[in-house]
Every structure is written in structure tokens, then in C-alpha cells.
Protein backbone atom coordinates (compact mmCIF):
# COMPACT_ATOMS: atom_id res chain seq x y z
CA UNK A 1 -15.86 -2.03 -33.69
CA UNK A 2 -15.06 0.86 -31.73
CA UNK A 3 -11.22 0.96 -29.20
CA UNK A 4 -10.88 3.14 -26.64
CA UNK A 5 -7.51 3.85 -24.65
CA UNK A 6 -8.56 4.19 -20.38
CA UNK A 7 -7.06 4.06 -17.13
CA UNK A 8 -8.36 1.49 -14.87
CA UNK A 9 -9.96 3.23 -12.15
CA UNK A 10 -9.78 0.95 -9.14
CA UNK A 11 -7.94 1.66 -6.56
CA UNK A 12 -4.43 -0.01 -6.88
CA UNK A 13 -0.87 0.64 -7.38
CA UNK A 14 -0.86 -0.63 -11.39
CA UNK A 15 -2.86 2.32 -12.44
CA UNK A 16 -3.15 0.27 -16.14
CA UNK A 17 -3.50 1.18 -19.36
CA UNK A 18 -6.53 -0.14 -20.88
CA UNK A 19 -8.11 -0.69 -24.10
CA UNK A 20 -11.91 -1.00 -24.22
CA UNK A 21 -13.63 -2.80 -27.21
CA UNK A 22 -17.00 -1.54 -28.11
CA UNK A 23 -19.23 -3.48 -30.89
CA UNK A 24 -22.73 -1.21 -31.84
CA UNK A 25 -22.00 0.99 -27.73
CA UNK A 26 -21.58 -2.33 -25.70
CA UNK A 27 -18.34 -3.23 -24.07
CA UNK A 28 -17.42 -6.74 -25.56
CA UNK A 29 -13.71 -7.22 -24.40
CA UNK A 30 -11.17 -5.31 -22.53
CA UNK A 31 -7.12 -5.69 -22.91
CA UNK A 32 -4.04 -4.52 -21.79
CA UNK A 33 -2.45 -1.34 -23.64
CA UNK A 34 1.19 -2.77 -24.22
CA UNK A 35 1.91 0.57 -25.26
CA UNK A 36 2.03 0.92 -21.36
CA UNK A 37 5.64 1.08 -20.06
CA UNK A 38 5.31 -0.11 -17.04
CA UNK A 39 2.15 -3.36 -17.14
CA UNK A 40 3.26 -3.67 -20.87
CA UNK A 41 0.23 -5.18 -21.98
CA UNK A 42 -1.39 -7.19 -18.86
CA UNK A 43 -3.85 -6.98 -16.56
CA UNK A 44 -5.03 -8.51 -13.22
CA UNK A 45 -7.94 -10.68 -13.26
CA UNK A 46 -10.10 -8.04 -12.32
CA UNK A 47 -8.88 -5.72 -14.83
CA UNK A 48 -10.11 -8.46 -17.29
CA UNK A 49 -13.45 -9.25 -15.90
CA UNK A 50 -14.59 -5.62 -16.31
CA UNK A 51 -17.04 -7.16 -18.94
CA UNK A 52 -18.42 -8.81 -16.34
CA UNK A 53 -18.70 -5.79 -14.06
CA UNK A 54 -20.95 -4.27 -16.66
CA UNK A 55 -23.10 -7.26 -17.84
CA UNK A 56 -23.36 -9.22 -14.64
CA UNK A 57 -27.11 -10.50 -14.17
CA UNK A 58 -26.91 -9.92 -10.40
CA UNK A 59 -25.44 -6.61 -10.53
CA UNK A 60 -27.26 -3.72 -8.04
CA UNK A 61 -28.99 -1.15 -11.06
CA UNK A 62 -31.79 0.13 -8.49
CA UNK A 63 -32.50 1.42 -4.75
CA UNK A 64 -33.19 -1.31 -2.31
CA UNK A 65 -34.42 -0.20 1.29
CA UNK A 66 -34.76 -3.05 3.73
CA UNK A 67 -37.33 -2.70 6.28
CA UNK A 68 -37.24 -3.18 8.86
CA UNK A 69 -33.32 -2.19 9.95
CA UNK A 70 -31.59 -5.47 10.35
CA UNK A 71 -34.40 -8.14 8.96
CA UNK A 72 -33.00 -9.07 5.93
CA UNK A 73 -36.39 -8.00 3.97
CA UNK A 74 -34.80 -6.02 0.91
CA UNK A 75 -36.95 -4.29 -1.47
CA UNK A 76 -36.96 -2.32 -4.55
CA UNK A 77 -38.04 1.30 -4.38
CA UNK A 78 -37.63 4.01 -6.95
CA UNK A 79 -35.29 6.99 -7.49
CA UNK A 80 -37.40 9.56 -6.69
CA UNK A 81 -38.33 7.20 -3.54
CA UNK A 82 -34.36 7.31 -2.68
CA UNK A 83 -34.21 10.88 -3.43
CA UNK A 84 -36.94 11.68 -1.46
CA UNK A 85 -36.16 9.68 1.66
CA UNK A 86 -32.44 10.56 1.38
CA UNK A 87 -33.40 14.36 1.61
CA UNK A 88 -35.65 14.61 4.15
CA UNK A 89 -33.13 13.08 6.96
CA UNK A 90 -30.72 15.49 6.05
CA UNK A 91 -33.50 18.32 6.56
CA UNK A 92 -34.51 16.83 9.32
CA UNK A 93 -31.44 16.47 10.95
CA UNK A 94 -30.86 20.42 10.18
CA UNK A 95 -33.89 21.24 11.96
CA UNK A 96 -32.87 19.16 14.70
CA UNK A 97 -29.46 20.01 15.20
CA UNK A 98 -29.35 24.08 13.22
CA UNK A 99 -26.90 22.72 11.34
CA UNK A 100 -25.42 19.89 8.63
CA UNK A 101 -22.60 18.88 11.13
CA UNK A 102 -24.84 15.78 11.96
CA UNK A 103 -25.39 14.83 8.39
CA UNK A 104 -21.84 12.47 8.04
CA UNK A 105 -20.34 10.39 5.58
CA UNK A 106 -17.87 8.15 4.56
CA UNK A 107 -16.22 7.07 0.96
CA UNK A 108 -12.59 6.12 0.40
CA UNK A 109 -11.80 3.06 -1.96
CA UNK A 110 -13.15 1.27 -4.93
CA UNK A 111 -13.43 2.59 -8.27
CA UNK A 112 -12.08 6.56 -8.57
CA UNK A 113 -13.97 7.48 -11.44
CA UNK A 114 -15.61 11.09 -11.86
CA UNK A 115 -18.77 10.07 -10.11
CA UNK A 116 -17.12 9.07 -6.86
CA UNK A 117 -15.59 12.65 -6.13
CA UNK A 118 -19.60 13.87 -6.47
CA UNK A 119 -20.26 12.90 -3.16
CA UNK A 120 -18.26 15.10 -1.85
CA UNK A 121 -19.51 17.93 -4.22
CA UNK A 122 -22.84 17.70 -3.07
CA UNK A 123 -21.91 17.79 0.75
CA UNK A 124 -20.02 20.45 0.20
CA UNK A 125 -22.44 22.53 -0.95
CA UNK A 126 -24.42 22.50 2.29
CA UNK A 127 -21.71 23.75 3.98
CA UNK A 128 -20.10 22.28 7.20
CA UNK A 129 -20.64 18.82 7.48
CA UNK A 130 -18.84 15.45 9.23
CA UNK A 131 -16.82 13.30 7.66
CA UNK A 132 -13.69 11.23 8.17
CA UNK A 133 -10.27 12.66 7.35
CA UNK A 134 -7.00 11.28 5.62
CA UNK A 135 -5.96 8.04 3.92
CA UNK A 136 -7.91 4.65 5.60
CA UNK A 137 -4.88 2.61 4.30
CA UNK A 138 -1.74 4.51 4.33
CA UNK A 139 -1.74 8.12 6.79
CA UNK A 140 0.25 7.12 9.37
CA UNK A 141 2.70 5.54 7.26
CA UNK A 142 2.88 8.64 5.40
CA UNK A 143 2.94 10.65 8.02
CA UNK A 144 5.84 8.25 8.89
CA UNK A 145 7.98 8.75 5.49
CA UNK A 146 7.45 12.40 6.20
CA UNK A 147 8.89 12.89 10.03
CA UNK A 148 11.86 10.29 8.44
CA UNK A 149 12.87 11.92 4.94
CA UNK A 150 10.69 15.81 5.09
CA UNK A 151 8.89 14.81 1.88
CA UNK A 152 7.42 11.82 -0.03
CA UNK A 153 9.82 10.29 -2.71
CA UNK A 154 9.08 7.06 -4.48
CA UNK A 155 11.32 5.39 -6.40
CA UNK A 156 11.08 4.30 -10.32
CA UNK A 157 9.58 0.77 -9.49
CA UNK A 158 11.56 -0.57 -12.78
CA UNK A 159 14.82 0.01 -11.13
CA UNK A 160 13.65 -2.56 -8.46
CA UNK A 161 14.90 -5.12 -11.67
CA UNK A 162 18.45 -3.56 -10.57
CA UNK A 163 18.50 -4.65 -6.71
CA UNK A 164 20.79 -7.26 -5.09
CA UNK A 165 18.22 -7.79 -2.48
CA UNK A 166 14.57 -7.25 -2.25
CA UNK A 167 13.25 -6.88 1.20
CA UNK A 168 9.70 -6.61 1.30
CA UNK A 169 8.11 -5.83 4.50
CA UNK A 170 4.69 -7.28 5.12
CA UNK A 171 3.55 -6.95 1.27
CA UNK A 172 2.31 -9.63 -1.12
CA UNK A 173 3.05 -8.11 -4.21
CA UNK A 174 2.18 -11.69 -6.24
CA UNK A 175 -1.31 -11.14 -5.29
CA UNK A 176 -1.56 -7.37 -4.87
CA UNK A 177 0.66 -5.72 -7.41
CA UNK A 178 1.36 -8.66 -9.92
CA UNK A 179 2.99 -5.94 -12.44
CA UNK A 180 5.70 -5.15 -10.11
CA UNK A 181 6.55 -8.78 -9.94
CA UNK A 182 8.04 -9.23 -13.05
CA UNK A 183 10.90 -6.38 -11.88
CA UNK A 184 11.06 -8.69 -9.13
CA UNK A 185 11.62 -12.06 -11.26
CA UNK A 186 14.04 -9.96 -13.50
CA UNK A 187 16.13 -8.97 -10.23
CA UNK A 188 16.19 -12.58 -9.02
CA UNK A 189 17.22 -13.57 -12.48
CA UNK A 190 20.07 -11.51 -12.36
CA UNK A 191 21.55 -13.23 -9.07
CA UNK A 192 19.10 -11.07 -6.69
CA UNK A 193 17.99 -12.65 -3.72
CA UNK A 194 13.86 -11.85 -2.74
CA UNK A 195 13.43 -11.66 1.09
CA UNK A 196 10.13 -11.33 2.76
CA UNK A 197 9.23 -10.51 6.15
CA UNK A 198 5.31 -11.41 7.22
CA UNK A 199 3.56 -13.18 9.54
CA UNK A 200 1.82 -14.51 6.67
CA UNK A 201 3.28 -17.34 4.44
CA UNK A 202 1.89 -15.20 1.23
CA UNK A 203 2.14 -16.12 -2.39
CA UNK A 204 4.96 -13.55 -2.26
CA UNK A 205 6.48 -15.49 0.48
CA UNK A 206 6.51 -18.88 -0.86
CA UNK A 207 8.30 -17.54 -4.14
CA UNK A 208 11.01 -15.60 -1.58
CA UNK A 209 15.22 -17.22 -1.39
CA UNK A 210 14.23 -16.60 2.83
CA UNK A 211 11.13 -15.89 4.17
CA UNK A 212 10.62 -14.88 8.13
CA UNK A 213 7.79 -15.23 10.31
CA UNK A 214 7.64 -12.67 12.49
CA UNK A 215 5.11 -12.33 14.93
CA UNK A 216 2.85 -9.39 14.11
CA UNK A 217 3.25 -6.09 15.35
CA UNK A 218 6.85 -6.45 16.28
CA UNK A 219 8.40 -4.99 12.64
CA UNK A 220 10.05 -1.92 15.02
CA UNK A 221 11.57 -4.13 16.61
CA UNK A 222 13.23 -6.46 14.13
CA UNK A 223 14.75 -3.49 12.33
CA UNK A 224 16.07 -1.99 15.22
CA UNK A 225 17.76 -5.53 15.88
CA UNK A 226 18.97 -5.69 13.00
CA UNK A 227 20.60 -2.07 13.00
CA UNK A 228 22.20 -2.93 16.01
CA UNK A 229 23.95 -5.69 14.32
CA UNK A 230 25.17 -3.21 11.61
CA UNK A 231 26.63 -0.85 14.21
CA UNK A 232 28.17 -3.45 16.51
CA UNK A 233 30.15 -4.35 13.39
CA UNK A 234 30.80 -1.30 11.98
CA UNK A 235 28.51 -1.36 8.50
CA UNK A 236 26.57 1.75 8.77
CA UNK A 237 26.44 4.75 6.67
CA UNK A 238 29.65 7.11 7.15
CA UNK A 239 27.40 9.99 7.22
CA UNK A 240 24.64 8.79 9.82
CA UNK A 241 26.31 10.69 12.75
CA UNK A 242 25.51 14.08 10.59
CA UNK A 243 21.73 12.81 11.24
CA UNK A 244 19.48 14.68 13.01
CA UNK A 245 18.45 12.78 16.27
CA UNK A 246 21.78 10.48 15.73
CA UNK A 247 23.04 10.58 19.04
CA UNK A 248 19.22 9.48 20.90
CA UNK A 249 18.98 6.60 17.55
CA UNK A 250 23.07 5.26 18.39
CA UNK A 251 21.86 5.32 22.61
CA UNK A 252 18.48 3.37 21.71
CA UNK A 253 20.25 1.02 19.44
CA UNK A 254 23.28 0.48 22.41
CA UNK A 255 20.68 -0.34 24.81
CA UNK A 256 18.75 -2.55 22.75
CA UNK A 257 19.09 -5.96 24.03
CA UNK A 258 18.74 -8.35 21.28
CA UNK A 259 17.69 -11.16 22.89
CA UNK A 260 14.90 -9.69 23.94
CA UNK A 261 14.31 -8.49 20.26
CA UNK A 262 14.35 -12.25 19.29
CA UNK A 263 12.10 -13.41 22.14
CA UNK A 264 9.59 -10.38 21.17
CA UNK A 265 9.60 -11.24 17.45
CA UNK A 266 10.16 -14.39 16.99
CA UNK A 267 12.98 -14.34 14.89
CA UNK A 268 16.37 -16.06 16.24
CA UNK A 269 19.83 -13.70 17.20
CA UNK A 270 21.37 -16.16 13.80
CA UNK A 271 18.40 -14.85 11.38
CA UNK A 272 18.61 -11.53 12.82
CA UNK A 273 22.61 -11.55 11.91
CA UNK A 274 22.02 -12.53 8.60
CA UNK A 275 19.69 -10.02 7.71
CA UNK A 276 21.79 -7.65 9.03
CA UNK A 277 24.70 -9.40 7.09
CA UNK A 278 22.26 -8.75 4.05
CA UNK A 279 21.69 -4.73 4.65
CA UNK A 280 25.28 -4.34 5.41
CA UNK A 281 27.53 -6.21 3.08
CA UNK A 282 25.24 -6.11 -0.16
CA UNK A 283 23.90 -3.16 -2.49
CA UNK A 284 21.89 -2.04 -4.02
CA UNK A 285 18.76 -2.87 -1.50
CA UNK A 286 15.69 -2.49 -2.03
CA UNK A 287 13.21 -2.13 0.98
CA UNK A 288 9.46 -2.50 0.39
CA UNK A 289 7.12 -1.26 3.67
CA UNK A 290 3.65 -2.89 3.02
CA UNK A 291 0.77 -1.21 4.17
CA UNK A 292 -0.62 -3.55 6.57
CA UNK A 293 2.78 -3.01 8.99
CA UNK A 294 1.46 0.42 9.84
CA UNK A 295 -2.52 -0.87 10.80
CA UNK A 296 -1.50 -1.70 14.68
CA UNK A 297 -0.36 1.33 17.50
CA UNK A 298 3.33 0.60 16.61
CA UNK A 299 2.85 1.25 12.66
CA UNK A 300 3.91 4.17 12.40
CA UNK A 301 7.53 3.45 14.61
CA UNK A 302 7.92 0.35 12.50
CA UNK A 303 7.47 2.38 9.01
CA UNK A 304 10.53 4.73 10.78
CA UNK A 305 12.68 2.09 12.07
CA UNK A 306 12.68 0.59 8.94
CA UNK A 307 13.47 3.59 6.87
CA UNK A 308 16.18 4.25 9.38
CA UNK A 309 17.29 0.86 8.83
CA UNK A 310 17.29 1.29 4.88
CA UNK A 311 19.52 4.63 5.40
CA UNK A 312 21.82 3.49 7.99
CA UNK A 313 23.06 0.76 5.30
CA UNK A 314 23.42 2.77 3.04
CA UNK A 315 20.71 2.24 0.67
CA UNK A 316 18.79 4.90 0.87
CA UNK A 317 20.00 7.05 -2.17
CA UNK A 318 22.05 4.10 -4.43
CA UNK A 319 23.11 5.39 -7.82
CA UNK A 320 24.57 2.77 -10.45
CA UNK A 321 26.27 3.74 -14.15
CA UNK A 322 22.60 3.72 -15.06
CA UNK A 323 21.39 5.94 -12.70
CA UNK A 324 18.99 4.29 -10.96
CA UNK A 325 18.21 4.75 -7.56
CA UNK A 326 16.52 2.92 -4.54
């Protein structure tokens, strides 16, 4: 018996420590490393079934071509078949076309091992070629983060166990990041209240002290309601009128009519008020921007509204005896 420490390689937030147990070079069982600060032993379900990954009968080992396009008809053909076939479309194509501009592809998620960055090696060594640029998942709302703060910063996701509140923003975290959860638990343990925001009733939602529907599309919108609310009664942050672009934010949020913010979203002037009540009269708060708020034409506004929202209470930068921050 043979144990080997890994990193998972799929593509998730955990990044966990693993430990692989070999018997005579075959995987038999794979565990958590609770040397592993932050899943402390655990894995998701896929993280266990890796042994399954390997072993499965049904698992794709060889080239299948299906002919003709679109039939259904799969067969088996060999390497050198693949190899072959593979090759001469891209040489074709360069004859066609004098150059490799028309030979595209596209890779982004699954498993980040070694192997998946040698697609691009080998493209790259035919010189110019097509393929798709930046992040499927999350550019604009990077992009987003970036016109709001000028760089990236991510918080330590233990000191999410510290928050009074826990706004998360069209996330499921139960299903999709079950090691941040138990920060979570811990913060509702110790008196925090767990808010989620979806138009979803997610696993995350139905563990939540208030969930709101809002109707998709319209997160901009709901956080600009709500930072009306804080400014009308006077609970913003005593530096936001040193902000750049203050003045245009404080004559958007004036003119904002929040009536029309309820009608548009679906949420009621009352929840809207107590949300704001929330951002403006509690701290630390901790706001969560899931990825799928971003995926629409108003994703990248909502990921800014909302980070304006998260500074103009005054949570943006929160630092406790224990220095931890949000």
C-alpha cells in the first residue's frame, strides 16, 4: 500500500487536498487530507468517486468517429486513424486558407491537469491560430471587480465564520462549494443571520434566516434600491463622497424611484428596507456575488452595484481584534 498527497484537479473553488491509495499501481480509495486547513479532511462526492473515474466500465479509452455527421452511428477507429485524420484538416485548411487562422479551438473547464494545457502547446506551435479568449464563467465579473476596486482582492474565506450577515448573491454554495459551508454554519451559530438572494429556491436558499426571489436579471437594480435606502437615512460610509464618480452614483441613486425598483424586481419597498436595514445597521457583512449574476447584458452593472453597495455600508474593508477582514 502505497499514499500519495494531490490536489484535486477539477475545476472548483475547494482546490482539496487529497490522498490517493494505491495497492500493487491501482488506485483503490481516495480521502480527504485533514492536514488541509481549509476542507480539513472532506471531500465532495465527486472528489470521492475518483475511483470510479478511473475504473468505470463505460469510460471513453479510444477514438470514436461517427459517420455520417449527425447519425448517431459511432465507431471505434485507431490512434494513428485519429492522428491521421486530425492532421490532414489542419493541412488542408492551411492550403486552403495560407494560414492556421482557420484551424480553431476551444477548451476551458474540467479537470486542469498537465495534459489539458497541451492543447494549447501544440497550437501554438503552428503559429497564429483562432481561439476563444478570457474566462467562460467569470470575465466580465472580473472585469467588474476591477473598474470597482483597481485590482482583484479576495478575502480569507475562514473569516466568513466571523460575519453578522451573509449575503450571498445568486450562489448555492451547499451544492457548489460545500467546504465553505461549514464557515457559514459556524457564522450562523454564532448569532449570524444567512441571507440569499436568487431566483432559485437553492439548497443554499432553503437553509437561509430570509431568502428573496428576485426576478432574474434585475440584481443592479435591487442593490441600487437598497443603497438608496441607506442614503435616504443617512447609513453610508463617511468617506463615500471622497469616491471617485460619487457625485454621478449620489444623482443616480436620488433619481432612483423605488417603486419602480420593486415592480422591476420583484421584491416589495418593506423587503427592500430591511435589507437595507441589514447593510446599514449591522457589521461585519459579508457579500457573496455568484457567478451566474454576471451571465445576462446587465452582469457586469449588477457585479458593480453590488460592490458599491458592500462599500457604501461600510463593509468593504471590516477589521475586528482578530484581524479579519471582509
Amino acid at each position: 500500500m502505497q499514499i500519495f498527497r494531490n490536489t484535486c484537479p477539477r475545476n472548483c473553488y475547494g482546490t482539496c487536498s487529497m490522498l490517493s491509495y494505491t495497492e500493487n499501481g491501482k488506485l483503490i480509495k481516495v480521502a480527504g487530507d485533514r492536514m488541509h486547513g481549509f476542507t480539513q479532511g472532506h471531500l465532495c462526492a465527486k472528489g470521492y468517486a475518483y475511483t470510479q473515474y478511473v475504473y468505470n466500465p463505460l469510460r471513453l479509452k479510444y477514438p470514436m468517429m461517427q459517420t455520417k455527421r449527425g447519425s448517431g452511428n459511432w465507431m471505434r477507429i485507431s490512434w494513428e486513424e485519429a492522428y491521421r485524420i486530425i492532421a490532414e484538416k489542419i493541412i488542408e485548411l492551411y492550403d486552403r486558407y495560407g494560414s492556421n487562422l482557420a484551424s480553431g479551438y476551444n477548451k476551458f473547464s474540467g479537470n486542469l491537469g498537465l495534459l489539458h494545457y497541451a492543447v494549447e502547446g501544440m497550437f501554438n506551435s503552428i503559429g497564429p491560430h483562432t481561439k476563444s479568449f478570457g474566462n467562460l464563467c467569470l470575465a466580465t465579473g472580473e472585469q467588474a471587480v476591477k473598474e470597482s476596486f483597481g485590482n482583484l482582492h479576495s478575502p480569507v474565506p475562514e473569516n466568513m465564520a466571523q460575519s453578522k450577515i451573509i449575503f450571498i448573491w445568486g450562489a448555492n454554495p451547499a451544492v457548489t462549494n460545500i467546504h465553505q459551508m461549514k464557515f457559514i454554519y459556524k457564522a450562523k451559530k454564532n448569532g449570524g443571520k444567512l441571507v440569499v438572494i436568487d431566483p432559485i429556491y437553492t439548497e443554499t436558499a432553503s437553509k437561509a434566516d430570509l431568502y428573496i426571489q428576485i426576478k432574474p436579471g434585475t440584481d443592479a437594480l435591487l442593490a441600487l434600491g437598497i443603497a438608496k435606502c441607506l442614503l435616504v437615512h443617512d447609513q453610508i460610509e463617511k468617506t463615500a463622497t471622497e469616491w471617485n464618480g460619487w457625485k454621478d452614483y449620489q444623482q443616480l441613486l436620488k433619481h432612483l424611484n423605488l417603486a419602480t425598483v420593486a415592480e422591476r424586481t420583484g421584491v416589495n419597498f418593506e423587503t427592500i428596507q430591511e435589507l437595507a436595514t441589514l447593510y446599514g445597521t449591522i457589521k461585519p457583512v459579508t457579500t457573496w456575488n455568484g457567478l451566474g449574476i454576471q451571465r445576462n447584458k446587465y452582469g457586469g452593472v449588477s457585479i458593480q452595484a453590488i460592490n458599491s453597495l458592500a462599500a457604501l455600508s461600510g463593509n468593504l474593508h471590516i477589521v475586528d481584534s482578530r484581524k479579519l477582514s471582509n
